[in-house]
Protein backbone atom coordinates (compact mmCIF):
# COMPACT_ATOMS: atom_id res chain seq x y z
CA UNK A 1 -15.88 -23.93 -0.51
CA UNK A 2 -13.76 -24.36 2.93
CA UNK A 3 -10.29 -24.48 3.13
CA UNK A 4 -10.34 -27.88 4.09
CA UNK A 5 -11.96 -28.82 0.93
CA UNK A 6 -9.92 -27.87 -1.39
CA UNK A 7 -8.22 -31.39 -1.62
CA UNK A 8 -5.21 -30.17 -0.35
CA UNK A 9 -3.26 -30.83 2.89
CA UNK A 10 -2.27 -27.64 4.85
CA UNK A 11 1.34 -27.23 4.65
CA UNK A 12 3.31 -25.74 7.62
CA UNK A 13 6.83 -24.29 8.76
CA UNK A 14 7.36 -27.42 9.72
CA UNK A 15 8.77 -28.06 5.35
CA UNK A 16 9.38 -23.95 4.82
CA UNK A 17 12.24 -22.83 7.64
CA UNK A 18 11.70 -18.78 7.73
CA UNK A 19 14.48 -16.35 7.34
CA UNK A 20 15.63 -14.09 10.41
CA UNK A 21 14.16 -10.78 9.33
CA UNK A 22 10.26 -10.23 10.07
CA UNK A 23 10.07 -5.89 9.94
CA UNK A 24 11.29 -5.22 7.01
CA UNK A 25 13.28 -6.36 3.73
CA UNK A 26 17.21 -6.46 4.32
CA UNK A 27 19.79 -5.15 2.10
CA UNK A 28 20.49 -8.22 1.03
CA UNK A 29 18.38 -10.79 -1.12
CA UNK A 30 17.91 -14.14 1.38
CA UNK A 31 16.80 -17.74 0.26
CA UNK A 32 15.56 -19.73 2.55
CA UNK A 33 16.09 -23.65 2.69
CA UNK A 34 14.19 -25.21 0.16
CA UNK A 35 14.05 -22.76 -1.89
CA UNK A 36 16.97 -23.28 -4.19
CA UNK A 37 15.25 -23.76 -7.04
CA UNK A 38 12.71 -20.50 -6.95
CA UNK A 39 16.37 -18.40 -6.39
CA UNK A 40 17.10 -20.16 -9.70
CA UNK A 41 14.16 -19.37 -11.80
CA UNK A 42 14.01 -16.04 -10.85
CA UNK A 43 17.69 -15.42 -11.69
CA UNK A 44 17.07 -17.09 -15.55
CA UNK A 45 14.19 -15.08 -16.16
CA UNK A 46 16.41 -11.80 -15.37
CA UNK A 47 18.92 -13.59 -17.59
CA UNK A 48 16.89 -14.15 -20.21
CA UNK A 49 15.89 -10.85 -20.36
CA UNK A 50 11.99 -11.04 -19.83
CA UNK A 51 12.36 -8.36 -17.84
CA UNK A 52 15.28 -5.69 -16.56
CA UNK A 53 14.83 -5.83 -12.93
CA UNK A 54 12.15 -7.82 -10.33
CA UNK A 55 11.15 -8.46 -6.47
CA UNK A 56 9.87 -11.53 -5.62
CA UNK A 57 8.89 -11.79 -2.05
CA UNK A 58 7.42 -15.07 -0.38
CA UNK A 59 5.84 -15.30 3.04
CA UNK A 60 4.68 -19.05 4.79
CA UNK A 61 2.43 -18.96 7.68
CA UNK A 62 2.83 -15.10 8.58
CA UNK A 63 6.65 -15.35 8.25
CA UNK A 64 9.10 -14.47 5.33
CA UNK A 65 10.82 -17.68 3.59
CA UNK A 66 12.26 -15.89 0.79
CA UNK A 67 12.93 -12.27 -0.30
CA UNK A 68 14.72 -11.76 -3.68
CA UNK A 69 15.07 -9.08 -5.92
CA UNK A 70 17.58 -8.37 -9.13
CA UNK A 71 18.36 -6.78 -12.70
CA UNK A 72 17.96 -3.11 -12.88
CA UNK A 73 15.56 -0.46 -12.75
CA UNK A 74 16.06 1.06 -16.15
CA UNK A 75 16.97 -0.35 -19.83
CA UNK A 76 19.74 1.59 -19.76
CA UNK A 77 21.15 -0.80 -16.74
CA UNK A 78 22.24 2.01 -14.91
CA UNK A 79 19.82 1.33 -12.10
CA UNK A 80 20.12 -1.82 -9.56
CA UNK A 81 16.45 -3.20 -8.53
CA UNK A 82 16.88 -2.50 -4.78
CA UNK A 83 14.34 -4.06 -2.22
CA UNK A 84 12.84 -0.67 -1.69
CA UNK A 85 12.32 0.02 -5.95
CA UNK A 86 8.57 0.80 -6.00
CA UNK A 87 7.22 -1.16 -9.65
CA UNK A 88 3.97 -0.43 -10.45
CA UNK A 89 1.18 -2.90 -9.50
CA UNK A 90 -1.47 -2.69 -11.99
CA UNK A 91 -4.34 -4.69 -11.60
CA UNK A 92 -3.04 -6.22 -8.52
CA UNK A 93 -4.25 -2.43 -7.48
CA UNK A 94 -7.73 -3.80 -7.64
CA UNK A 95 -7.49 -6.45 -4.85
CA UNK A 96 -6.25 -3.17 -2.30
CA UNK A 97 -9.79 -1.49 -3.72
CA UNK A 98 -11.78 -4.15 -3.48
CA UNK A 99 -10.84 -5.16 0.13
CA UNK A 100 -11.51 -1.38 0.68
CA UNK A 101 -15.38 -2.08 -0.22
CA UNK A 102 -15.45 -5.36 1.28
CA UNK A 103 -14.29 -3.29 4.66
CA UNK A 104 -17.40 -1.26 3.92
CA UNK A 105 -19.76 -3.81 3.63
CA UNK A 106 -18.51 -5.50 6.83
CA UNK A 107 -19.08 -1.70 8.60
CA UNK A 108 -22.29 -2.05 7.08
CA UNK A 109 -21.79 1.74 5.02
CA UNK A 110 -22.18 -0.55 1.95
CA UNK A 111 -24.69 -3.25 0.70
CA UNK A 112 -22.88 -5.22 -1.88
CA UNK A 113 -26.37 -6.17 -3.11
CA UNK A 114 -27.67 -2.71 -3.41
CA UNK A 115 -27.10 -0.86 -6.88
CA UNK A 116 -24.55 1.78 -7.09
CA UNK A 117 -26.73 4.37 -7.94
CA UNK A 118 -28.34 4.30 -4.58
CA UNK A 119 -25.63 6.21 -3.12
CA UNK A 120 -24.16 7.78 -5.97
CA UNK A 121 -27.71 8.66 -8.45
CA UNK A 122 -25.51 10.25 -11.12
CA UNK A 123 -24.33 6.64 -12.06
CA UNK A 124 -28.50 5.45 -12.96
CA UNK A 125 -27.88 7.71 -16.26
CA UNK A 126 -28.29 5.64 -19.54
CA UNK A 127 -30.17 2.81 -17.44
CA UNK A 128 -27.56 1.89 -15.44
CA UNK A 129 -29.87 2.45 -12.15
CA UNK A 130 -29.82 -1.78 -11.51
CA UNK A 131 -26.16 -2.51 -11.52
CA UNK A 132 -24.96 -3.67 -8.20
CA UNK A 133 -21.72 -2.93 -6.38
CA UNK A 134 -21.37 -7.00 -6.19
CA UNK A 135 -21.71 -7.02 -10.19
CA UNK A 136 -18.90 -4.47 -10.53
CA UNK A 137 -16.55 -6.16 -7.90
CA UNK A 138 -17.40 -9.64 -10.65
CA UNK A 139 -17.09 -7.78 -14.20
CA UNK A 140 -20.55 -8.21 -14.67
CA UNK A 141 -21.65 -4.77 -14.62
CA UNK A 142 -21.62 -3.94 -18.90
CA UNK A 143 -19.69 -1.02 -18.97
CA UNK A 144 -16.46 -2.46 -19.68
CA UNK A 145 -14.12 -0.27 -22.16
CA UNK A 146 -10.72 0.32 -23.98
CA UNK A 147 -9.64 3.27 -22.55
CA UNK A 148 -9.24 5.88 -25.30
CA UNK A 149 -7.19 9.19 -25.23
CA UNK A 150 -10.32 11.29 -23.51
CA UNK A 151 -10.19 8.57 -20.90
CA UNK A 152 -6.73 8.82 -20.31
CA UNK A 153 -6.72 12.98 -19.91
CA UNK A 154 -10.01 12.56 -17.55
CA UNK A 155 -7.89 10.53 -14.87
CA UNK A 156 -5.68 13.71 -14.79
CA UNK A 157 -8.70 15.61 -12.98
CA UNK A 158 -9.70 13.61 -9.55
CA UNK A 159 -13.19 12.63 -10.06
CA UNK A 160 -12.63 12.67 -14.13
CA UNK A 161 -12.44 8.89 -14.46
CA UNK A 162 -15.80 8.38 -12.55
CA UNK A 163 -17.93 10.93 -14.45
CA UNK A 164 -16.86 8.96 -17.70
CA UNK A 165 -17.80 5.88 -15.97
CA UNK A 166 -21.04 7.17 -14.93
CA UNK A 167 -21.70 8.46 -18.60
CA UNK A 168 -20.65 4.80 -19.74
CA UNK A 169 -23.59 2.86 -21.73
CA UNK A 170 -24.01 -0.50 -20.61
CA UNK A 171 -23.55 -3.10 -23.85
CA UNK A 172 -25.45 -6.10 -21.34
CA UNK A 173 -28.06 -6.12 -19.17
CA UNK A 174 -26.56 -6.60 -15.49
CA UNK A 175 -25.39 -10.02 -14.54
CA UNK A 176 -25.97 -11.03 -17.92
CA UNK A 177 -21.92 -11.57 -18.91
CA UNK A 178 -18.63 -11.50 -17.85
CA UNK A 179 -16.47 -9.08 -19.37
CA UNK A 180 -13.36 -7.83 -17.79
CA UNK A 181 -13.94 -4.46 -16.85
CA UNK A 182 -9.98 -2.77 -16.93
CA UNK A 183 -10.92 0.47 -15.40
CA UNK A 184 -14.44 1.53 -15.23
CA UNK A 185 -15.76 -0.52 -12.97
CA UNK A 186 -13.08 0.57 -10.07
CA UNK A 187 -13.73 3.76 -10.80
CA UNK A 188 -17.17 3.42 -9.75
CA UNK A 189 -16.17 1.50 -6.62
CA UNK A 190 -13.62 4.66 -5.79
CA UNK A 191 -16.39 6.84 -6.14
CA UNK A 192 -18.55 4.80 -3.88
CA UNK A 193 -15.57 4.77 -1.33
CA UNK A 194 -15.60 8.57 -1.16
CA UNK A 195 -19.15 8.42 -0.65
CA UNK A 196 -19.76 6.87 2.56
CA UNK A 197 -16.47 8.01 4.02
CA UNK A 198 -15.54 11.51 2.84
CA UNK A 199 -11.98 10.28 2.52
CA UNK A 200 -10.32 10.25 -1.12
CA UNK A 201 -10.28 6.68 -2.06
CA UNK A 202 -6.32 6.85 -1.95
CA UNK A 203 -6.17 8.30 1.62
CA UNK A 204 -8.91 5.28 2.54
CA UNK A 205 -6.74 2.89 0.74
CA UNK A 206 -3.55 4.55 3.20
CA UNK A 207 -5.21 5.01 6.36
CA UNK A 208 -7.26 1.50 6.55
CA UNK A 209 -4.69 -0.39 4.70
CA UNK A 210 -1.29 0.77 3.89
CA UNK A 211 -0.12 2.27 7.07
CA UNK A 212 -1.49 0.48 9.70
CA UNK A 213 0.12 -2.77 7.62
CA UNK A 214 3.41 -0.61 7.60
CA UNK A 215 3.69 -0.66 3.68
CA UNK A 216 6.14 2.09 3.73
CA UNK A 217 7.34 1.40 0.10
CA UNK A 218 3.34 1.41 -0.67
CA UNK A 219 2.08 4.15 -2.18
CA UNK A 220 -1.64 4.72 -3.88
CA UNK A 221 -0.44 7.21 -6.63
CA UNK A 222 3.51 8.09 -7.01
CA UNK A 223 4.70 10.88 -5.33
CA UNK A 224 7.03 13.26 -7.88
CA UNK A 225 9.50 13.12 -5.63
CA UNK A 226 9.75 9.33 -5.87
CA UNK A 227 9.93 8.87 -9.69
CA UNK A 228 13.31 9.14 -9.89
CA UNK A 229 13.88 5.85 -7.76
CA UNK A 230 11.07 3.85 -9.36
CA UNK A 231 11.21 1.30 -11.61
CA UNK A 232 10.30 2.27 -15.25
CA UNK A 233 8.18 0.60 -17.50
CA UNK A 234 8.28 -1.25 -20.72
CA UNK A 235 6.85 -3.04 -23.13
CA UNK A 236 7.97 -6.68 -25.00
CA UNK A 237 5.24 -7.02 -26.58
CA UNK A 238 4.38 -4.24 -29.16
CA UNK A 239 0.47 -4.54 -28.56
CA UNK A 240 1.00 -2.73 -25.00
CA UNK A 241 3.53 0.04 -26.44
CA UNK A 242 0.64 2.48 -25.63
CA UNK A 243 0.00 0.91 -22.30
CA UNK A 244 3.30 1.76 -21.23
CA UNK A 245 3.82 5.11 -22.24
CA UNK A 246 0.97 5.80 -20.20
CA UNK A 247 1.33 4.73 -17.33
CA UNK A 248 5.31 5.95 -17.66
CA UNK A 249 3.73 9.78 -17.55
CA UNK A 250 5.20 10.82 -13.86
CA UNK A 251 2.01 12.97 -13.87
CA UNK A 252 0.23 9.93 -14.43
CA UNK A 253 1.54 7.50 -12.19
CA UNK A 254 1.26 10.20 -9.43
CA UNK A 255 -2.50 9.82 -9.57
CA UNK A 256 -4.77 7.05 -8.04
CA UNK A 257 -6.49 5.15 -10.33
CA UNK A 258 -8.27 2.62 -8.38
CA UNK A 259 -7.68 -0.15 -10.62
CA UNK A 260 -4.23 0.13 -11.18
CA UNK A 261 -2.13 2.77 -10.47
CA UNK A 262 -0.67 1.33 -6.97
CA UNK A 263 3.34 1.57 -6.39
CA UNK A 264 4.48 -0.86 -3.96
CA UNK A 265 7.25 -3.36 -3.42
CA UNK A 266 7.22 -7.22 -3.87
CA UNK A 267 7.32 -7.22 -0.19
CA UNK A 268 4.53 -5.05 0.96
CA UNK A 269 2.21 -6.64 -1.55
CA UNK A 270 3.66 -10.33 0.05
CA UNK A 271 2.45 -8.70 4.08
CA UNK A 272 -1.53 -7.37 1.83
CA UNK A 273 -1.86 -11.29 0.93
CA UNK A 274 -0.35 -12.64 4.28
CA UNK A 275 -2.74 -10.70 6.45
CA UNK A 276 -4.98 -11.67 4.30
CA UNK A 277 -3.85 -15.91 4.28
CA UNK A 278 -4.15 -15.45 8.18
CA UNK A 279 -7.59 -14.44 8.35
CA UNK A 280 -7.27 -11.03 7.96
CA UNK A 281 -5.44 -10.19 11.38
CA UNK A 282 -1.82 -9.27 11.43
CA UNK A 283 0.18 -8.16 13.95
CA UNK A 284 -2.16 -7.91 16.80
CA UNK A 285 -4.56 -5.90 14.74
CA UNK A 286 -7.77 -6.74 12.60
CA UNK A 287 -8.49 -5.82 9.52
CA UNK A 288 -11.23 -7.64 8.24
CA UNK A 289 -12.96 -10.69 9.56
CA UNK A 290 -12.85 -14.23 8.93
CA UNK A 291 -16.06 -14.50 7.60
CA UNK A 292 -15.86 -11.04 5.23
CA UNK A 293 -13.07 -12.67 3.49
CA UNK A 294 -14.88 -16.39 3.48
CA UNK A 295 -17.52 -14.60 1.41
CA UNK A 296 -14.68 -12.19 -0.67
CA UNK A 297 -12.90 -15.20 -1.53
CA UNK A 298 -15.43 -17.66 -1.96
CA UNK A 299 -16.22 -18.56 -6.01
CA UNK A 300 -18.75 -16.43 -7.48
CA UNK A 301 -18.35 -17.16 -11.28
CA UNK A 302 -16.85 -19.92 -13.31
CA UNK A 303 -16.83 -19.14 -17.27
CA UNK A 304 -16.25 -17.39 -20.18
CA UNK A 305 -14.54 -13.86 -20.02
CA UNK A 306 -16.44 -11.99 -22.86
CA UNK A 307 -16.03 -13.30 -26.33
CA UNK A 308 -11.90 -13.77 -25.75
CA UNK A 309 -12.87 -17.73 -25.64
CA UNK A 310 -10.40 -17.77 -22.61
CA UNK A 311 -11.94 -18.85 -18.93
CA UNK A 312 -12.30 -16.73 -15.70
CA UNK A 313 -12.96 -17.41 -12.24
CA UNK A 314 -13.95 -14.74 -9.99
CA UNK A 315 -14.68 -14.20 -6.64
CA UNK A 316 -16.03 -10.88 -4.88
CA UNK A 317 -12.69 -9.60 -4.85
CA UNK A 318 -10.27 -12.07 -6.44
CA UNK A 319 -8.96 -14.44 -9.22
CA UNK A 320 -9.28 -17.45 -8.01
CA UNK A 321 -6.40 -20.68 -8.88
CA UNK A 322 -6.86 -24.22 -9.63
CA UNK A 323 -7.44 -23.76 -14.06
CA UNK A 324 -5.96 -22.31 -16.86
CA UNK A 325 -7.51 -19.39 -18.62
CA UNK A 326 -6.38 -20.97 -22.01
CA UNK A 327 -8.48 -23.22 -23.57
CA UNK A 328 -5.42 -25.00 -25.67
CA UNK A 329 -2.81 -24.73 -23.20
CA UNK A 330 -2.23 -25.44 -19.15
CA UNK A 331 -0.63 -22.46 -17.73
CA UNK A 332 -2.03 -21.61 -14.14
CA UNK A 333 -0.62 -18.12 -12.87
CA UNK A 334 -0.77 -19.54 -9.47
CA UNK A 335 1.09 -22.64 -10.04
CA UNK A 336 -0.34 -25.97 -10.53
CA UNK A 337 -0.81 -27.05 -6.99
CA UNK A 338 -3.22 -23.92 -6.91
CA UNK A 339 -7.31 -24.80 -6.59
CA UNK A 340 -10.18 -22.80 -6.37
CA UNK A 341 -9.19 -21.81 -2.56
CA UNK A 342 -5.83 -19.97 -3.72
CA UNK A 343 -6.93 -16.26 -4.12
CA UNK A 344 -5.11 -13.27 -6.06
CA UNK A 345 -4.90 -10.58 -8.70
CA UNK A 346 -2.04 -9.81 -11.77
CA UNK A 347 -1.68 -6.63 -13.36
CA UNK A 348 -0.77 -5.67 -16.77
CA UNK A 349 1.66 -8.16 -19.15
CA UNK A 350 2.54 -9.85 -16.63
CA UNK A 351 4.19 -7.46 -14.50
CA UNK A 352 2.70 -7.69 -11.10
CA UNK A 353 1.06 -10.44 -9.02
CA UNK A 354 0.12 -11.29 -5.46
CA UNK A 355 -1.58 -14.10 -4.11
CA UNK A 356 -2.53 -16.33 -1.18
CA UNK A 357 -3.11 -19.54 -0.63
CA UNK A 358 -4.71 -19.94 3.72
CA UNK A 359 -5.14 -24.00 3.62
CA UNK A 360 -0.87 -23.74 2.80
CA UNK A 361 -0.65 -20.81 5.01
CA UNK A 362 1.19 -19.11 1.48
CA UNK A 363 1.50 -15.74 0.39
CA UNK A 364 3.09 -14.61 -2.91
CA UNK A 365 4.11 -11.49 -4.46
CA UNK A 366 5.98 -11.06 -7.80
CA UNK A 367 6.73 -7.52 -9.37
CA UNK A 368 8.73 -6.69 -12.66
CA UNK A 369 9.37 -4.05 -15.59
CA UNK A 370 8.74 -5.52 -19.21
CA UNK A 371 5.34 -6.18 -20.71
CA UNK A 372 4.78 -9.90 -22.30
CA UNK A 373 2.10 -11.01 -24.26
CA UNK A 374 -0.83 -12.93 -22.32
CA UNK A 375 0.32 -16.06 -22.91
CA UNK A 376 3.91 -15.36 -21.93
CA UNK A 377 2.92 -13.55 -18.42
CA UNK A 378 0.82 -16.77 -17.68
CA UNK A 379 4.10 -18.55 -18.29
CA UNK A 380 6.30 -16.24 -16.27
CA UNK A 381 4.16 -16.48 -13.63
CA UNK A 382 3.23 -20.26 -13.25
CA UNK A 383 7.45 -20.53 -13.57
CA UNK A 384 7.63 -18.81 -10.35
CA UNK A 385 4.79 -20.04 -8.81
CA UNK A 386 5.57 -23.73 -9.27
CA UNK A 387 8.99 -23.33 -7.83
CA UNK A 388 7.30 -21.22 -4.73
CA UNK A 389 4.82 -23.99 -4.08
CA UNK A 390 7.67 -27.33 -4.56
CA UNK A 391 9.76 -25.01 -2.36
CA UNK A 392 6.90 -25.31 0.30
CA UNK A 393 6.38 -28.49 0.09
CA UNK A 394 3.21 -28.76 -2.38
């Protein structure tokens, strides 16, 4: 589907005036006109207390229109959110990956037609030989797991998470369903990564990505030294008490996991989505072409996610906007101006999400510290969302 399908005018700078900083987040949160009314929903949901401390960072047309962050770091309040708190990102970790393969593919080093196992044969075990890399970018792949305490020690080791990937037996033939795959499936694609460039996936991520974008806050695994100024993590919703103890391990959150172990800063993950709203250049510099993420963005499934009765829409790389998940309730994560043309990816409970929108020129990025239920992270999300696209112009 083009951009100029998606029933949408473009919207311009000419409704979103940008703020006077372009290198880097200043020390001081800035609204720009227009957007009032985003300042104020962010501020009630501190208030509120759905969460301790946020970022929210908002970029129109390659330019910054609103950087905001607030609350603190820690329950204990002792800890002001500054612009440069790294919160982790989840599964918005699995966009970074996935644009990592879709780099690949556009090198030509990777076929996202071809199975897995072609370059990496220890992944065939179990029958496993016909999965594709474009069926584990889509969740179609049948190895999709809860991650168990074994699990959870194996990502200690480097390579531990994709040797219980590649032991994994598949519950679907491929391309049969659509289940959400959480971790396995990225772990595969990490592996693959390694494979055709002898680079540890999070040095790829760095050097390809990262750097060159100059995400300095950006960091694929936590370094130790770090901890002490990052955000912690916590749960509101019992059901993810586990979830958060895990990934609160400093050990833990020092290594990469591809899918979701990514430390960044509402405003580095706002520059990811608007290189990747203006066509994947930024700056002078390319990082993937026009037509690599016309095809990563484009929709490649429309339906059921597993047996959850709830609705997904994937793309080769991406969430894509324009529906609710919920069958009994509207709540769009993008806002409700989204369509099928807005791109992105959230991470657990609501915590982290970035997305684009190129037809509106709009990129998005949204990080906090507390946990909600599924429901209640859609809601958090289309809150801010809404108010990010009426400040626009939507």
């Amino acid at each position: 589907m083009s951009r100029q399908a998606s029933g949408r005018a473009a919207v311009g700078l000419g409704q979103a005036k940008t703020l006077p900083v372009s290198a880097g987040p200043g020390t001081v949160p800035a609204v720009g006109p227009g957007f009032e009314k985003l300042a104020r929903v962010f501020d009630r949901q501190l208030a509120e207390g759905l969460h301790y401390g946020a970022q929210l960072s908002l970029w129109v047309d390659g330019k910054p229109v609103f950087e905001r962050w607030g609350g603190f770091a820690d329950a204990a309040r002792r800890r002001p959110v500054l612009a440069s708190t790294p919160f982790m990102a989840y599964s918005a970790t699995k966009a970074f990956t996935n644009m990592c393969v879709q780099r690949l593919a556009e090198e030509g080093r990777l076929d996202l037609d071809t199975p897995a196992a072609a370059y990496w044969p220890a992944f065939a075990a179990h029958g496993k030989d016909r999965i594709t890399i474009r069926q584990l970018l889509l969740h179609q792949a049948g190895i999709p797991s809860e991650p168990g305490l074994a699990d959870v020690l194996a990502w200690l080791s480097h390579d531990g998470g994709a040797r219980r990937a590649a032991a994994a037996r598949p519950v679907h033939e491929p391309g049969e369903r659509c289940i959400y795959h959480a971790f396995s499936a990225h772990f595969v694609l990490g592996r693959l990564i390694e494979l055709v460039t002898g680079m540890r996936t999070a040095d790829y991520l760095t050097e390809t990505f990262l750097e060159p974008l100059g995400l300095g806050d950006s960091h694929a695994g936590l370094p130790l030294r770090l901890y002490a100024s990052a955000s912690r993590i916590y749960a509101g919703d019992p059901a993810q008490k586990a979830a958060a103890a895990v990934f609160s391990n400093p050990l833990m959150r020092s290594r990469f996991v591809p899918a979701a172990s990514l430390n960044t800063t509402a405003h580095d993950l706002a520059i990811f989505y608007a290189m990747l709203a203006t066509g994947g250049e930024w700056q002078g510099r390319r990082y993937l072409s026009a037509a690599t993420l016309e095809k990563a963005t484009a929709l490649a499934y429309d339906g059921p996610n597993g047996d959850t009765g709830n609705r997904i829409r994937w793309s080769a790389g991406f969430n894509l906007g324009g529906y609710s998940v919920f069958p009994d309730e509207d709540l769009r994560m993008m806002g409700r101006p989204s369509t099928e043309a807005t791109f992105g990816h959230s991470g657990q409970g609501g915590c982290s999400i970035g997305w684009a929108d190129p037809g509106a020129g709009i990129a998005f990025a949204f990080l906090c510290n507390r946990f909600l239920d599924v429901k209640g992270a859609h809601r958090r999300f289309e809150e801010l969302s809404d108010a990010a696209w009426e400040g626009v112009g939507a």
